[in-house]
Protein backbone atom coordinates (compact mmCIF):
# COMPACT_ATOMS: atom_id res chain seq x y z
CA UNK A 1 2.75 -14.34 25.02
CA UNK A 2 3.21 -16.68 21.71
CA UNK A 3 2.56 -14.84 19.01
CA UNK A 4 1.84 -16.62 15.65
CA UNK A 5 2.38 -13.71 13.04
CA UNK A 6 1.09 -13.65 9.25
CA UNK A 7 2.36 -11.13 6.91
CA UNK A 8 4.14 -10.72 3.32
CA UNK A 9 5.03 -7.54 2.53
CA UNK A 10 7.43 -4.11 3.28
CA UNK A 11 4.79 -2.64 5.63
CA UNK A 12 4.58 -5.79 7.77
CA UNK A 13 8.05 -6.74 7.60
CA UNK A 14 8.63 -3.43 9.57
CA UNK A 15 6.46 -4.15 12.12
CA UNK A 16 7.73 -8.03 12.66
CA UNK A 17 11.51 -6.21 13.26
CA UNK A 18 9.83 -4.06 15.54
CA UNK A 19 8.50 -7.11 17.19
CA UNK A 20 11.44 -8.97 17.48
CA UNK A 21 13.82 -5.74 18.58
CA UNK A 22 11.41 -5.18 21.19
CA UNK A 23 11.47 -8.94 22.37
CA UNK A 24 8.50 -10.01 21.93
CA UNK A 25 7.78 -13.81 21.36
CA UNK A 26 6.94 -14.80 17.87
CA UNK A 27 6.83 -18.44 17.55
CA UNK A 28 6.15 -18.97 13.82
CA UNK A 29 5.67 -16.80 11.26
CA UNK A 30 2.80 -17.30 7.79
CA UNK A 31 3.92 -15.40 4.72
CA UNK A 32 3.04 -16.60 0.73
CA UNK A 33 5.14 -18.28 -1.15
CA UNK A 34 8.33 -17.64 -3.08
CA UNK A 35 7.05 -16.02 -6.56
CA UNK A 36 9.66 -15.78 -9.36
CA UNK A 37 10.88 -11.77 -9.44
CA UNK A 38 13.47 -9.73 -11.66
CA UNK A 39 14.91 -9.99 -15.38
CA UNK A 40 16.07 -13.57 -14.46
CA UNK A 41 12.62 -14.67 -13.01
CA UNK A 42 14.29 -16.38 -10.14
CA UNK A 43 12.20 -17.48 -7.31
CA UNK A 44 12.15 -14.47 -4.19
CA UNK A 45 11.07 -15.18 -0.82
CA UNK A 46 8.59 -12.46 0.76
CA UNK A 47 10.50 -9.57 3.21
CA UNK A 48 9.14 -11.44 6.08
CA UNK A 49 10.74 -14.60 5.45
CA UNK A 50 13.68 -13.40 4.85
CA UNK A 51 13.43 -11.63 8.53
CA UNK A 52 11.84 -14.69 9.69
CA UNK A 53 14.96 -16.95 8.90
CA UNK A 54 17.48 -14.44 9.84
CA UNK A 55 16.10 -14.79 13.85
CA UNK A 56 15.28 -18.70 13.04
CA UNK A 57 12.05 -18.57 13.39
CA UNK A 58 10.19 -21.71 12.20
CA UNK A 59 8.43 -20.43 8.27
CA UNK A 60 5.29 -21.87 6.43
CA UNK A 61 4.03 -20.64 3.48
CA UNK A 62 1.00 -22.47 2.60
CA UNK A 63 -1.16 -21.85 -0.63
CA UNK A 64 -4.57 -22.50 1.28
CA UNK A 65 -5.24 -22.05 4.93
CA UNK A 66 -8.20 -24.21 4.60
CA UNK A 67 -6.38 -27.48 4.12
CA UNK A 68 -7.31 -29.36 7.69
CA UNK A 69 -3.46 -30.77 7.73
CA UNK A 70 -2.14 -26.64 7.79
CA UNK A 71 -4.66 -25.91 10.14
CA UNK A 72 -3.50 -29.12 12.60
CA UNK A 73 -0.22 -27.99 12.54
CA UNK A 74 -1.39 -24.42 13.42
CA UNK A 75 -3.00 -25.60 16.13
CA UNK A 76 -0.44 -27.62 17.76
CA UNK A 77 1.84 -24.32 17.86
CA UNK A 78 -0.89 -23.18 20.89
CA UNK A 79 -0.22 -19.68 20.26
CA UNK A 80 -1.33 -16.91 22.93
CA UNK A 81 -1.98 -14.60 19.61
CA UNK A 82 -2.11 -14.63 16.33
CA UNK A 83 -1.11 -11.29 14.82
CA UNK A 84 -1.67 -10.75 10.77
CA UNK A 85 -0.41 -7.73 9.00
CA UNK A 86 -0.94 -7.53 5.11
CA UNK A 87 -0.67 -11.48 4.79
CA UNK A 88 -2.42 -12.28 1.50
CA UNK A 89 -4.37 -14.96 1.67
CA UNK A 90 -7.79 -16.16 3.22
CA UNK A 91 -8.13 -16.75 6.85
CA UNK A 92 -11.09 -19.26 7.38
CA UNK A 93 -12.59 -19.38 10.71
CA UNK A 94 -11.09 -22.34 11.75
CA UNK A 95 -7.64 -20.84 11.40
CA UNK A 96 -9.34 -17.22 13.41
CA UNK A 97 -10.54 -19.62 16.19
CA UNK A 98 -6.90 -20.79 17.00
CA UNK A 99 -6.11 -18.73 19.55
CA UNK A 100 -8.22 -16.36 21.40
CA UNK A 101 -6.57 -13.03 19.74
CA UNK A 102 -6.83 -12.97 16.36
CA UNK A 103 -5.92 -9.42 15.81
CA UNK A 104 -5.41 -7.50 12.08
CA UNK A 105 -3.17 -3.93 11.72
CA UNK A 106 -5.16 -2.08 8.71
CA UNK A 107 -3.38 1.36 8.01
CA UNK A 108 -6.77 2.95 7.46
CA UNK A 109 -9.64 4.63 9.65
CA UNK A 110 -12.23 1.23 9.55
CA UNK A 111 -14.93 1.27 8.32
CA UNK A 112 -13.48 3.61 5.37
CA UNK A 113 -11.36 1.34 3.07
CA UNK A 114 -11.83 -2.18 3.56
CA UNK A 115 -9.81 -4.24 1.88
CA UNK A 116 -6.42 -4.52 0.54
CA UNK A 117 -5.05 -0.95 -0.96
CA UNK A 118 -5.82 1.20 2.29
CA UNK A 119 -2.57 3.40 1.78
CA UNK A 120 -3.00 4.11 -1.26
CA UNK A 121 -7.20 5.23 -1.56
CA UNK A 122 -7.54 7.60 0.76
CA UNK A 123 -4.87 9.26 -1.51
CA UNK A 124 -6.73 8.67 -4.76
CA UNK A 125 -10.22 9.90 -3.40
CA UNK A 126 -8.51 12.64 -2.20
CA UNK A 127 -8.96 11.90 1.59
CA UNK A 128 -7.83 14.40 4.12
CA UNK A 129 -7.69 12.05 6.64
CA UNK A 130 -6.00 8.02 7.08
CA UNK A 131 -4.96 6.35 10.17
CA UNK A 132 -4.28 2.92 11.45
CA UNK A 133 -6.89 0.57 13.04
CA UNK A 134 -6.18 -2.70 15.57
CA UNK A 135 -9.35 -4.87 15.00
CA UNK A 136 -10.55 -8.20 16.08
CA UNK A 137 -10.54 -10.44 12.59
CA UNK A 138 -13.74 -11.83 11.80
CA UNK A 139 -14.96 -14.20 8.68
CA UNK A 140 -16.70 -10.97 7.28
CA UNK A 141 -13.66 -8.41 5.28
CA UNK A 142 -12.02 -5.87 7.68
CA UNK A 143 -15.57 -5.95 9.86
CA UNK A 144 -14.11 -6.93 13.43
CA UNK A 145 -14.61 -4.96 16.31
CA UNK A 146 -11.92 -2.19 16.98
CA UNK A 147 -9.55 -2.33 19.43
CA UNK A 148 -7.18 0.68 18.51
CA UNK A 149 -7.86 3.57 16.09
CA UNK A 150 -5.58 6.79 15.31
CA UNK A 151 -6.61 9.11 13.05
CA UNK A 152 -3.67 11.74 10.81
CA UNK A 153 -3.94 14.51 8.65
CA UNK A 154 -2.91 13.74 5.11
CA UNK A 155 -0.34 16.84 3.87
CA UNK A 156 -1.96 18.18 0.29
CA UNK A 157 1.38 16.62 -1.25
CA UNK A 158 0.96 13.69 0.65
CA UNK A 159 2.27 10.51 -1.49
CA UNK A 160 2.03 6.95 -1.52
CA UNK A 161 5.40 6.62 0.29
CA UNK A 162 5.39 9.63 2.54
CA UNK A 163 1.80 8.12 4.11
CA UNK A 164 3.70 4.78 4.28
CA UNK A 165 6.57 6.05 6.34
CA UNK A 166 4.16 7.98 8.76
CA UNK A 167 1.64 5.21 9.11
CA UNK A 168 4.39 2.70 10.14
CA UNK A 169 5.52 4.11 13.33
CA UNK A 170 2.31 5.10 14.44
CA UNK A 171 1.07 1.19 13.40
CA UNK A 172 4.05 0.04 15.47
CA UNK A 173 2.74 2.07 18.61
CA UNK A 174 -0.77 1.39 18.51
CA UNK A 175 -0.13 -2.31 18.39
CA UNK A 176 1.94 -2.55 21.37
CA UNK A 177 -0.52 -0.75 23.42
CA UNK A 178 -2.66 -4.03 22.05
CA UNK A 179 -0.30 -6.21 23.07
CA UNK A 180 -0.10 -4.79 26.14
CA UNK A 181 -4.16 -4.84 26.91
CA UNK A 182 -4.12 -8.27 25.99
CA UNK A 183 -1.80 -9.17 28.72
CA UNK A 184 -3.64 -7.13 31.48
CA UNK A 185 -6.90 -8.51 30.29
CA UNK A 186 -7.82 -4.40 29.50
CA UNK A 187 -8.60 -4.93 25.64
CA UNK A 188 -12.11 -2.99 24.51
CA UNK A 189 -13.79 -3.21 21.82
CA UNK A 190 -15.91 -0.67 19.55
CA UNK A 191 -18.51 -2.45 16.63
CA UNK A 192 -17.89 -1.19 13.35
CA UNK A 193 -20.62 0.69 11.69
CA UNK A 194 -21.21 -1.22 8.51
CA UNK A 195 -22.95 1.61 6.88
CA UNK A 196 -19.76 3.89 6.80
CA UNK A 197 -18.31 1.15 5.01
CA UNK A 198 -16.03 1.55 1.55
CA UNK A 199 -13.63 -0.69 0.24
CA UNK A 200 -9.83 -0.30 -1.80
CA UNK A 201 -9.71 -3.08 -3.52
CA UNK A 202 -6.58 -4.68 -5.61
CA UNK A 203 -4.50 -2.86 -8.04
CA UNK A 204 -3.44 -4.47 -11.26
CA UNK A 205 -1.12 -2.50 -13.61
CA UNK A 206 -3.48 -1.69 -15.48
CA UNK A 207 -5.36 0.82 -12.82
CA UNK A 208 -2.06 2.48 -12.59
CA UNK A 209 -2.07 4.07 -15.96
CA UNK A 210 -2.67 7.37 -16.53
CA UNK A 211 -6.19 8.97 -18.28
CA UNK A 212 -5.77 11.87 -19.87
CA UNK A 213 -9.59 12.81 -19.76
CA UNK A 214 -9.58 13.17 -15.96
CA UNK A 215 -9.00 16.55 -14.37
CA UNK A 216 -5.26 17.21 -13.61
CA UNK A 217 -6.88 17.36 -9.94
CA UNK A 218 -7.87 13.44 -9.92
CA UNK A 219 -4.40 12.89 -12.27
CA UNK A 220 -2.54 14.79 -9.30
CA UNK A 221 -3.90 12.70 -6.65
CA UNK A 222 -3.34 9.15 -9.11
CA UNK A 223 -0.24 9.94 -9.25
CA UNK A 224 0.52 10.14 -5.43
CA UNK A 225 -1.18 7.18 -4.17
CA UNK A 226 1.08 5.06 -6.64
CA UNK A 227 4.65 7.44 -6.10
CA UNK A 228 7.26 6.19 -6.14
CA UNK A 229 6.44 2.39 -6.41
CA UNK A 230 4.75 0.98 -8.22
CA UNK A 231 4.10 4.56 -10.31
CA UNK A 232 1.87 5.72 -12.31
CA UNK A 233 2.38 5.62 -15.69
CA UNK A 234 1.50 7.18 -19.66
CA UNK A 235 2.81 5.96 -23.32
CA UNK A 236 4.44 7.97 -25.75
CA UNK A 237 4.61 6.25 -28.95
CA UNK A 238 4.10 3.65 -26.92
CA UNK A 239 7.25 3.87 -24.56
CA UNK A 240 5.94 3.61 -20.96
CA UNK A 241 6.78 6.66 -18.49
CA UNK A 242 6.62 6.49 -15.57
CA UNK A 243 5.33 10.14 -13.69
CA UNK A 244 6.60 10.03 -10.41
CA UNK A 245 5.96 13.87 -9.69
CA UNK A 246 3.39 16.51 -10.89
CA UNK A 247 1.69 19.39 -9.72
CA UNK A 248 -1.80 20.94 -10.90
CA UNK A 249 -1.31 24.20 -12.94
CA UNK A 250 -4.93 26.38 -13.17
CA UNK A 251 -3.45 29.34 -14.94
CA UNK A 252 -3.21 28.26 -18.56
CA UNK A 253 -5.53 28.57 -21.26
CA UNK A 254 -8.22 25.21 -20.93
CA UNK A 255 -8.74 23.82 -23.73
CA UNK A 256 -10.61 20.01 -23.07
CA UNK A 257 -10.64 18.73 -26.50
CA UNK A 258 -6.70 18.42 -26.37
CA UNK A 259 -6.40 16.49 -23.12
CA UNK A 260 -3.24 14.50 -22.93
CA UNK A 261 -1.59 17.01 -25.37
CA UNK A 262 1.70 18.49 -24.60
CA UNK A 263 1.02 22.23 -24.28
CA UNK A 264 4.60 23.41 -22.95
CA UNK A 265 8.03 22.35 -22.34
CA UNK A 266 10.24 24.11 -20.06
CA UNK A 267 13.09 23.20 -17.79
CA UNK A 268 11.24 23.11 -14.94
CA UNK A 269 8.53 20.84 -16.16
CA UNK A 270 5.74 19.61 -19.24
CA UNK A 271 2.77 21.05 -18.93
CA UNK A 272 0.36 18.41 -20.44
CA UNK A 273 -3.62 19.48 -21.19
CA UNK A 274 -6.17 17.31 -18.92
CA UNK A 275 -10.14 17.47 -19.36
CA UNK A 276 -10.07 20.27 -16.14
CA UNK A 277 -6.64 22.35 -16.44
CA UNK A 278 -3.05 21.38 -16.93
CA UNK A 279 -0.62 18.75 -15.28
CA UNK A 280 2.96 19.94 -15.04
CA UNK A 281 5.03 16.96 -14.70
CA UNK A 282 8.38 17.86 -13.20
CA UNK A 283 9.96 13.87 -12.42
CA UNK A 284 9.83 10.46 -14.60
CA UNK A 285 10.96 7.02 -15.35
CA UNK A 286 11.46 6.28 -18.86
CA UNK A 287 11.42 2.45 -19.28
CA UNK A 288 14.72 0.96 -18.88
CA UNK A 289 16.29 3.98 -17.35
CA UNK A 290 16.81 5.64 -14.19
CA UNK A 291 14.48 8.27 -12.36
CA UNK A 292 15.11 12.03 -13.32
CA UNK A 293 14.39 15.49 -13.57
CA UNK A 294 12.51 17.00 -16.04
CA UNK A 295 15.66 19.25 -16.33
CA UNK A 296 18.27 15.62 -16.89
CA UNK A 297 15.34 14.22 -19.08
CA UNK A 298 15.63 17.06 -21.54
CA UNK A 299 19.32 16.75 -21.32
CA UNK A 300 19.59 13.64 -23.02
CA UNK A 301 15.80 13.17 -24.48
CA UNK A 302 14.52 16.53 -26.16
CA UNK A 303 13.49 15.15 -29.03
CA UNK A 304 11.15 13.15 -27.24
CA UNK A 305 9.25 15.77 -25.62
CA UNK A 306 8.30 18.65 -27.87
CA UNK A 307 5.11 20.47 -27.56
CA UNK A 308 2.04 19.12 -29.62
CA UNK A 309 3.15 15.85 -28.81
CA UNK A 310 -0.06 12.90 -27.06
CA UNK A 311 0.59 11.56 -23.97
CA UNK A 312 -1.97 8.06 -24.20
């Protein structure tokens, strides 16, 4: 088959190496466009197209899919399927109507989290369940029919990148057994039911900040759906810090009206006052250095954290 693939980022980049290791025929690959990344702002071509031009496989990385000159081009390419895995942009239906496969890998259970964070709610809503899903793309967000579903059980310490390395794999699997249906003209499908719908939408830095007047339960589980990258983060004094590990602590004295104090410092952690309970923080990022330890951090920075100190 001639596969047509569309993707951008780490997560799909794994599963177009799968692709290719396992032979399969990708005839041109979609990804976005070179954005300027790093101190030096130099322009940095997605993971895909770097892949993508290692095997010399013909790249385009349009702004708009709608343009009828992008969508000529796509046509001529007569592709058997066309396969999109966290791509980025739009797909009209003129560009879904290309081939007769248009087929989407969402690392969620659909319905539940439509849209583009799906690794990363199920963590912050405190999920105890994710998956992977194989759907049919329609016009309509995430609402195709389902061709593949596979539920897992998220771990209670279950982070952002743990659920991204178990997802993969099991992403990789279910989509060859698509691939494969397609070929034997086996594929079924299973409607969505719209009213078990919810949606993750977009992250901007800004949702990845830290509040201090949620319970160190929902600060727990805001800090795994973002560890280790991006992370989320608090000010002191208005240096960002990263938190890239915590745990929630029930056996202090509560006391609400001091949330985001700092309550106690040992070497195994800060213990930090939320609105429900206390936050023990036991790994961060201070800006401009590297990851470390509570233990390294008050090493070389115990001036910084004493207790009766704000977190913000």
């Amino acid at each position: 088959m001639k596969i047509l693939f569309a993707g951008s980022n780490d997560f799909s980049n794994a599963l177009l190496k799968a692709l290719l290791a396992q032979g399969e025929n990708i005839i041109h690959v979609l990804t976005q466009a070179d954005k300027p990344a790093g101190r030096g702002r130099h322009a940095q071509a997605t993971p895909v197209k770097e892949t993508a031009l290692a095997h010399h496989i013909p790249v385009s990385t349009p702004t708009t899919l709608r343009d009828a000159t992008v969508q000529a081009e796509l046509k001529a390419l007569n592709a058997d399927v066309l396969l999109v895995v966290a791509y980025g942009l739009l797909l009209p239906q003129a560009v879904l109507s290309l081939t007769p496969y248009p087929i989407n890998v969402h690392p969620s259970l659909l319905p539940r989290w439509r849209g583009a964070s799906p690794i990363e709610s199920p963590l912050l809503a405190g999920d105890t369940t994710s998956g992977v899903t194989i759907m049919e793309m329609v016009q309509a967000l995430d609402a195709g029919p389902l061709l593949k579903q596979q539920a897992i059980t998220l771990a209670p310490d279950e982070t952002r990148d743990s659920l991204y390395q178990r997802l993969t794999p099991l992403s990789i699997e279910l989509l060859n057994a698509t691939l494969n249906d397609i070929r034997e003209h086996t594929v079924q499908k299973t409607m969505q039911d719209d009213a078990l719908a919810c949606y993750a939408h977009k992250w901007t830095k800004e949702d990845l900040r830290l509040n201090w007047s949620d319970s160190a339960v929902q600060l727990d589980r805001h800090i795994r759906a973002f560890a280790t990258t991006p992370a989320a983060y608090t000010l002191l004094e208005d240096t960002p810090i990263k938190i890239l590990r915590a745990h929630v602590d029930d056996t202090l004295e509560n006391n609400p009206n001091n949330a985001g104090h700092l309550c106690q410092v040992t070497r195994q952690g800060l213990w930090v006052q939320t609105a429900a309970h206390h936050l023990c923080i036991t790994h961060i990022q201070i800006a401009g250095k590297k990851p470390m330890s509570i233990l390294d951090a008050l090493n070389g920075y115990s001036h910084w954290f004493t207790v009766g100190r704000t977190f913000t």
